[in-house]
Structure formats: C-alpha cells, structure tokens
Protein backbone atom coordinates (compact mmCIF):
# COMPACT_ATOMS: atom_id res chain seq x y z
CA UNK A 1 83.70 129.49 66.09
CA UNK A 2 86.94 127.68 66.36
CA UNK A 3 88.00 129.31 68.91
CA UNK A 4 84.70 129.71 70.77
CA UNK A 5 84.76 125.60 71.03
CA UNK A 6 88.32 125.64 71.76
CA UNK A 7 88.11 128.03 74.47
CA UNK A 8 85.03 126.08 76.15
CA UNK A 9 87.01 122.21 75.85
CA UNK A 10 89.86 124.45 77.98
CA UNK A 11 87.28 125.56 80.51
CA UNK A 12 85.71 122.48 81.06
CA UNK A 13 89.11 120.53 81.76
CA UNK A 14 89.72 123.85 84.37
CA UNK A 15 86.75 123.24 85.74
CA UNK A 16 87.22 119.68 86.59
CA UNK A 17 90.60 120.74 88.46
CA UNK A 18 88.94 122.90 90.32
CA UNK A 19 86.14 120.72 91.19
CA UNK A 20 88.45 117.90 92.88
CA UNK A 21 89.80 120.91 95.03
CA UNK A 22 86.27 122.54 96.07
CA UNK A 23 84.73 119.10 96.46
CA UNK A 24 87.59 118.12 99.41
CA UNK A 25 87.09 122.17 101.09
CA UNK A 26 83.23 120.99 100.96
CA UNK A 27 83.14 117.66 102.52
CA UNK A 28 84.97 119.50 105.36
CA UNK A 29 82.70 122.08 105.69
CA UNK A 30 79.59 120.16 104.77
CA UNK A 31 80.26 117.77 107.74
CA UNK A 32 82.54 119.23 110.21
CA UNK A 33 80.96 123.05 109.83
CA UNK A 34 85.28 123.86 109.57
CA UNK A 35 86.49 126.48 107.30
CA UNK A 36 89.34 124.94 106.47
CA UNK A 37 91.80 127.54 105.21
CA UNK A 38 94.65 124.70 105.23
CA UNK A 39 93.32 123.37 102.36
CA UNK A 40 95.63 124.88 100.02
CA UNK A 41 98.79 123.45 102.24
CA UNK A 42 97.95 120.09 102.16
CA UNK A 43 97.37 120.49 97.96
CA UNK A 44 101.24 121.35 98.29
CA UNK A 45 102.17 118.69 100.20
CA UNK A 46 100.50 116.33 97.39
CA UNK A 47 102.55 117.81 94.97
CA UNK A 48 105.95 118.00 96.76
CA UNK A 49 105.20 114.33 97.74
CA UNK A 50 104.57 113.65 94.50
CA UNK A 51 107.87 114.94 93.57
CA UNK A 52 110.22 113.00 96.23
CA UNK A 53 108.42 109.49 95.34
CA UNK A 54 109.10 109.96 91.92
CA UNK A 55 112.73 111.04 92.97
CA UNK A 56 112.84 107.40 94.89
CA UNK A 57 112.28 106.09 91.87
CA UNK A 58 108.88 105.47 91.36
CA UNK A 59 106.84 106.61 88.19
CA UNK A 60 104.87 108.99 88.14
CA UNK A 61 101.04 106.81 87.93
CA UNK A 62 102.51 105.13 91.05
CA UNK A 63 103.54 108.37 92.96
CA UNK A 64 100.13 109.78 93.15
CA UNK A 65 97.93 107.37 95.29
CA UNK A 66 101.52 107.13 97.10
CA UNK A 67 101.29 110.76 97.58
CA UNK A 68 97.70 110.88 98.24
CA UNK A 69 98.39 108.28 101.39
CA UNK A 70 101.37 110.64 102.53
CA UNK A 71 98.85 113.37 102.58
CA UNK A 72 96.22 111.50 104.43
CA UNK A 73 98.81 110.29 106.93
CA UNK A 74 100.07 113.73 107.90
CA UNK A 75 96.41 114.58 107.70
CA UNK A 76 95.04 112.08 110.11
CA UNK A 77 97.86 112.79 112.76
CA UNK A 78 96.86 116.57 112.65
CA UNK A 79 92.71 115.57 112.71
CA UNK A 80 93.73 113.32 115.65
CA UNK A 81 95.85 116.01 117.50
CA UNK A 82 94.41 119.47 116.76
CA UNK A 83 91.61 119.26 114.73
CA UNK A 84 89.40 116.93 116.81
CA UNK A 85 90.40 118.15 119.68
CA UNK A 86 90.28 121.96 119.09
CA UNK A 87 87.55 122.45 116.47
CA UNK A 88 84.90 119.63 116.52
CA UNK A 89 81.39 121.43 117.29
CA UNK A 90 83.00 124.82 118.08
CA UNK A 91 81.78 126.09 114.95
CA UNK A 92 83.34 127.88 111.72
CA UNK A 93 84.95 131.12 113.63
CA UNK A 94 87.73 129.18 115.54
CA UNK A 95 88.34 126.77 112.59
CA UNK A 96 89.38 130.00 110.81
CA UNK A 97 92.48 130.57 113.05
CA UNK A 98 93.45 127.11 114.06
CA UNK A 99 93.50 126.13 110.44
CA UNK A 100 95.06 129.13 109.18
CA UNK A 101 98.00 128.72 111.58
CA UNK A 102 98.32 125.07 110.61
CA UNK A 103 99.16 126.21 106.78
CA UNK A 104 101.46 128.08 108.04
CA UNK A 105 102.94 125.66 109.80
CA UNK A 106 103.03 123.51 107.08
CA UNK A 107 104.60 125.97 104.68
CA UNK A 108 106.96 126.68 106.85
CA UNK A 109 107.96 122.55 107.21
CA UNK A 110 108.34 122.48 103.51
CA UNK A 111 110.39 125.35 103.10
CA UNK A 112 112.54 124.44 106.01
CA UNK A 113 112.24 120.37 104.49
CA UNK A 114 112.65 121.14 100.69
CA UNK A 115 113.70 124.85 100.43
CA UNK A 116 111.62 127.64 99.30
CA UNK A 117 112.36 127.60 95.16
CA UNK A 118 110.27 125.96 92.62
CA UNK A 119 110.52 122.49 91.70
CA UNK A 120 109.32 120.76 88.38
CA UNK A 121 107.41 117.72 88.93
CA UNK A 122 108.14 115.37 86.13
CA UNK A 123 105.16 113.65 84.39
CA UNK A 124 104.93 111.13 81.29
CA UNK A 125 102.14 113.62 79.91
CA UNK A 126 104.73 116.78 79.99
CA UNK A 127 104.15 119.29 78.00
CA UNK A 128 103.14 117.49 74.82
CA UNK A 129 99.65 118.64 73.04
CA UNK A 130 97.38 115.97 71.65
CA UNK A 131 94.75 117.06 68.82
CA UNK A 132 91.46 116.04 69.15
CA UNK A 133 88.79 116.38 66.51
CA UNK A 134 91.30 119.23 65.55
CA UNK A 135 91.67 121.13 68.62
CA UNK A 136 94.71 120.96 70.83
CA UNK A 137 94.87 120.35 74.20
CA UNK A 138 97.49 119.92 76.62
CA UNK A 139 97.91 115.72 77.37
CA UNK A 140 98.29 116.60 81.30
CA UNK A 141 94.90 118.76 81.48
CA UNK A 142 93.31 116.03 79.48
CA UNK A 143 94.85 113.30 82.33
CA UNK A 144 94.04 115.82 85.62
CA UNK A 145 90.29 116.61 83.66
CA UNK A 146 89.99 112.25 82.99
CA UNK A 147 91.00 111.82 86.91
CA UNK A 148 89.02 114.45 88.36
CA UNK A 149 85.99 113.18 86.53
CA UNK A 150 86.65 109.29 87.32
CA UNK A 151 87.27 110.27 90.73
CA UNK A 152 84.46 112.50 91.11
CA UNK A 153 82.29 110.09 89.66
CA UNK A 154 83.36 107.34 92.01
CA UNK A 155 83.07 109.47 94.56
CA UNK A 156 79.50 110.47 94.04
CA UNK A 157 78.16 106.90 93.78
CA UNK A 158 80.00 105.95 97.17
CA UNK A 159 77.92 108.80 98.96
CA UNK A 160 74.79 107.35 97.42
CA UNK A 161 75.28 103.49 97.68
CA UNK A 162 77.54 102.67 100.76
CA UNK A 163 76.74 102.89 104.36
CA UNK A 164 79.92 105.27 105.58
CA UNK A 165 78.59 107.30 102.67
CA UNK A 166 75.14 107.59 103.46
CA UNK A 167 76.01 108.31 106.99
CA UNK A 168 78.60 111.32 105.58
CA UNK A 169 75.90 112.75 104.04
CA UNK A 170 73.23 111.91 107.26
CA UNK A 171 76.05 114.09 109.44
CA UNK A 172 76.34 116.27 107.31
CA UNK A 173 72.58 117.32 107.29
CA UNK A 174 71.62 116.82 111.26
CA UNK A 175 74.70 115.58 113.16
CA UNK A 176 72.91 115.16 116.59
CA UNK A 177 70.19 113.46 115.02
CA UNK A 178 72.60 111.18 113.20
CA UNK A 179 74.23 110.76 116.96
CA UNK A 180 70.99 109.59 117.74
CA UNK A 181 69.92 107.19 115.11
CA UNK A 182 73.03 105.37 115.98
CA UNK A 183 76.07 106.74 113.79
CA UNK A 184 79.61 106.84 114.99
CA UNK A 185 79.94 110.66 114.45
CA UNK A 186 83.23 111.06 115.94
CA UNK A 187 84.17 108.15 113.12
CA UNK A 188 82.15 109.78 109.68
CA UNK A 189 83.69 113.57 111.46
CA UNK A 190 87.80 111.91 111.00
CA UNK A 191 86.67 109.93 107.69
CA UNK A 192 85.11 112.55 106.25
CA UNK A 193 88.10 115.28 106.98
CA UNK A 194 90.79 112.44 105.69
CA UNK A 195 88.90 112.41 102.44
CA UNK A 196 88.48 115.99 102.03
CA UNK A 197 92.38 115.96 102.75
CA UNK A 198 92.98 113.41 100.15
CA UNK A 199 91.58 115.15 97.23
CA UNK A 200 93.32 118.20 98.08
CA UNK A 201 96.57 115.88 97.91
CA UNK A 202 95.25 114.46 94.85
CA UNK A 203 94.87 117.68 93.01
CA UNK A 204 98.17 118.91 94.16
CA UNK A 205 100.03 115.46 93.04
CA UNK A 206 97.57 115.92 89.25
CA UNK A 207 98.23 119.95 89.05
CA UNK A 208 101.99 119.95 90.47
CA UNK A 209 103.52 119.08 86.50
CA UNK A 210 101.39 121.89 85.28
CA UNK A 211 102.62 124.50 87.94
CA UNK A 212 105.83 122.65 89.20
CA UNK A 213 106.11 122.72 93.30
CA UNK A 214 106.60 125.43 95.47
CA UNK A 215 105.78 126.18 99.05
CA UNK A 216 102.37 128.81 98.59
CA UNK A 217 101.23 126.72 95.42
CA UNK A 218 97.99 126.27 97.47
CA UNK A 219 97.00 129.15 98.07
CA UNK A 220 95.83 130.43 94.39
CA UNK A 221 94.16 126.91 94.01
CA UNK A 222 92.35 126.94 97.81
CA UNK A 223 91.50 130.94 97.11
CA UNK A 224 89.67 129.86 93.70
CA UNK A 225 88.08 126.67 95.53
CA UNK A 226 86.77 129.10 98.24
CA UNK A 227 84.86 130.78 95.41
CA UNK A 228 83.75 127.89 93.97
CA UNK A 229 82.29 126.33 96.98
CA UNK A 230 80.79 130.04 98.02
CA UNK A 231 79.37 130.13 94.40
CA UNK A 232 77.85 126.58 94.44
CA UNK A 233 76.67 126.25 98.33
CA UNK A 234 78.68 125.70 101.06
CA UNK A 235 78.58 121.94 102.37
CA UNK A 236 76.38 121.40 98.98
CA UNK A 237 78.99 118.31 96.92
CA UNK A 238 76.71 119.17 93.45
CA UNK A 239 76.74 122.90 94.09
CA UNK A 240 80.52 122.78 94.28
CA UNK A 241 81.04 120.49 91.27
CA UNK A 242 78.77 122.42 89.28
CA UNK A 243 80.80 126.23 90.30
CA UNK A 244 83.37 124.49 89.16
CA UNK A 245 82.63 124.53 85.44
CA UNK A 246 81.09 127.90 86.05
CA UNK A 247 84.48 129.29 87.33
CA UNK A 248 86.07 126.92 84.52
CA UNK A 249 84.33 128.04 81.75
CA UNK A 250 83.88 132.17 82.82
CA UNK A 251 88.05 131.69 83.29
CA UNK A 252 88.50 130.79 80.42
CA UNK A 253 86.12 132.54 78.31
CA UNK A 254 87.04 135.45 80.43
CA UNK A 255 90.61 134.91 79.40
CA UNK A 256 90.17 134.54 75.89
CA UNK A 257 87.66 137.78 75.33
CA UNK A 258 88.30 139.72 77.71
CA UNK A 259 91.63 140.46 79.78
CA UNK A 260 93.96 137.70 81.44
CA UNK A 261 94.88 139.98 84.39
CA UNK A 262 90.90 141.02 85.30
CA UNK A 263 90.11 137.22 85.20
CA UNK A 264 90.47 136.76 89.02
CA UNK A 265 88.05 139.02 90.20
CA UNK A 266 85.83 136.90 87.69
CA UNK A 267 85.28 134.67 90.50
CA UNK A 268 84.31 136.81 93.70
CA UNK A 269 81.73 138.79 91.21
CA UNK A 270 80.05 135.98 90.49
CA UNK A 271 80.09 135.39 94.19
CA UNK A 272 78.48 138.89 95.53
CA UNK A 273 75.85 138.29 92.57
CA UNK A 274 75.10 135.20 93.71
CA UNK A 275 74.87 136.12 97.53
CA UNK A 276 72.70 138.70 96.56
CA UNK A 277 70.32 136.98 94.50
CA UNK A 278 70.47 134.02 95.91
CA UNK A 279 72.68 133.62 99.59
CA UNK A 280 72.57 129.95 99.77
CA UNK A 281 74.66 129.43 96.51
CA UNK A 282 73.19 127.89 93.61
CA UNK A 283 72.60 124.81 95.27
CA UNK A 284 72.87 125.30 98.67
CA UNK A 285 70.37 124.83 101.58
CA UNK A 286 69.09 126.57 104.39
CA UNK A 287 71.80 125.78 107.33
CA UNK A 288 70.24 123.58 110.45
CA UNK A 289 71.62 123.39 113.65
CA UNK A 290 74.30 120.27 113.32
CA UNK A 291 75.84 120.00 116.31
C-alpha cells in the first residue's frame, strides 16, 4: 500500500509538469488553430536562460520570471516576424512546417550560442528529498508541482474574470464572430501565443535542475505534451490539465508495475483509445469554423 500511495504522490507532481507544458501547446492551438511543434524549443530556451542568469549572478527564484521574459521576448519578435505574418488563419497544415523549421532554428542558435553538451542548472532545491507524512519526495518536484499548480490556478481565474481573458477564450471559440463583437483579434492572437510561449519557458526554467540543459531537451517534454493535449481535447485548457494527471499518474504507475522502457507508448495508447471512443478528447468540442 506504501508504495501504491507513494507511486500516485509521484504521478501527481508529473502530472502537474506536464500540465504547465500542454496548457501553453493549447492556448496556441485553442486560439490561433497553430500546431506549434516549436514548443519544445522555446522550453529549452527557458532552461538555458535560466542557466546564464543564474551564471550573472542572480539566484535561482529570480532567474525564472527573468527567464520566462527572455523567452517571451524572443517569442514576440518571432510572432511579430513569422508567425503573424505566415500562419495567422492559414490553418494547422502550414503551422506544421513553419514551426517545425523554427525549432530547428532555434536548436541550432543554442548549440552554435552555448555548445551542444549538457549543462546542470543549479537550484536551491537540488537533489535533496523531503519526507512527508513518511513518503519521500524529491524538494524540486515538490517546487515545479507547487508552481505549476499556483500558476495554473492563477491562470484559470484570469480566463474567467478579466476582459483579455474572456476575450482569449471568445477567440478561441468563434474568432470572426469575436472580430465582430468588437475584439482586437490580431491583439488576443499575439497575447495569447506570448503566453503559451511563456509557460513553455516556465517549465523549461522549473524542469531544467531536474534534467540539466541541453539543446533537444524539448522535444521529450513537447512529444508527451502533444499526447496530453490529444488525450484531453485539443484547444480544450481543462481537457489538457486533466491528461495531464492521466499521463502523470499511468507514467508512473506504469513505471512502478509494469516496465520503465514500455512506459512511453503509455501515452499514444491512451490516445488511439481515446480517438476511437471518443475523437474530441475527453473534453474537447466539436471544432467551428474560427477564422
């Protein structure tokens, strides 16, 4: 029973990691209708920023909103260069290869920036367990799993009670009909792909201690958030926070039962189960026209 209760705390704390990465990939998707396979990138560059604040001398609670505004820099110059430009209301198809190419691109900055080998990102947490109710768990899963959820949460409650985030979420359902109720859709479209940006820089700059910092780090992490978003509805912010903690907690209990190296295929059988049963994702909608 122990370990039944131990495995489940670890998959809930995966889950929440996984949930700031899907919720950023969804945001996109939900409101721009871009697959944005560059997702995984920009989680690198919030780790490798991470890693050359802190080696300007910063601390490590300091570097990550630093980091997370790096990211959203680089990430509004490329939404105000390429991405508007090239992808707005051309649908998913050509996001595929313009975004794909932009990874690259951005791998091959880093490499050509940093170098290609991995890089420890130091972290007050380390690699120090605390017990809790006696269980052990790793202090920097317990810090990414309290930030994911405090962001998350914040998050959530800014799509429900502010304007920008009531109009994110009117785009996001009927775009032209948010055009014609009198939203700045060009201005929710760059807002809402800087955010989605951000929390992939966020989770990079949270996960980069537990992985250290190399140039592919993303694309594990944007591969699993792919799933997650697939599993819980694309464009659907609850369907992705809730695959989440089913990826989190199948992972793990996967992991512990089961076999370690069969755990990734976990994820895309759940997937083709639930586009079987159920194509929309668990709480997905039908798609309308939003362009």
């Amino acid at each position: 029973m122990d370990l039944l209760i131990q495995t489940l705390i670890n998959g809930l704390i995966l889950g929440a990691g996984y949930a700031l990465v899907a919720v950023g990939l969804t945001v996109i998707f939900g409101t721009l209708h871009i697959v944005n396979f560059a997702h995984g990138a920009f989680f690198a560059l919030g780790a490798y920023a991470t890693l050359l604040i802190e080696r300007a001398g910063a601390p490590y609670l300091l570097a990550i909103p630093l980091a997370v505004l790096c990211v959203a820099a680089i990430g509004f110059a490329l939404e105000a260069t390429i991405v508007r430009r090239a992808l707005y209301d051309q649908g998913e198809h050509g996001s595929i290869i313009v975004t794909f190419a932009i990874s690259q691109a951005i791998v091959a900055a880093i490499i050509l920036v940093v170098g290609p080998d991995p890089l420890p990102v130091p972290s007050p947490f380390g690699q120090t367990a605390v017990s809790v109710g006696g269980f052990f768990l790793s202090a920097q899963r317990i810090f990414i799993a309290a930030a994911s959820v405090a962001v998350l949460a914040g998050f959530a409650l800014w799509l429900r009670r502010s304007v920008k985030g009531q109009q994110i979420l009117a785009v996001s359902q009927n775009a032209r009909g948010a055009l014609y109720s009198g939203i700045n859709v060009p201005l929710i479209r760059s807002l809402s792909f800087l955010l989605g940006i951000a929390a992939a820089g966020l989770a990079g700059a949270l996960m980069g201690p537990m992985i250290s910092a190399f140039p592919t780090m993303g694309d594990a992490n944007v591969i699993v958030a792919f799933t997650v978003v697939i599993l819980g509805g694309l464009g659907s912010i609850g369907g992705a926070m809730l695959g989440a903690l089913v990826i989190g907690l199948g992972n793990a209990l996967f992991e512990t039962y089961v076999s370690v190296s069969w755990t990734p295929a976990l994820g895309w059988v759940l997937v083709i189960l639930v586009l079987l049963l159920r194509p929309q994702g668990l709480m997905g909608r039908a798609q309308l026209d939003r362009h």
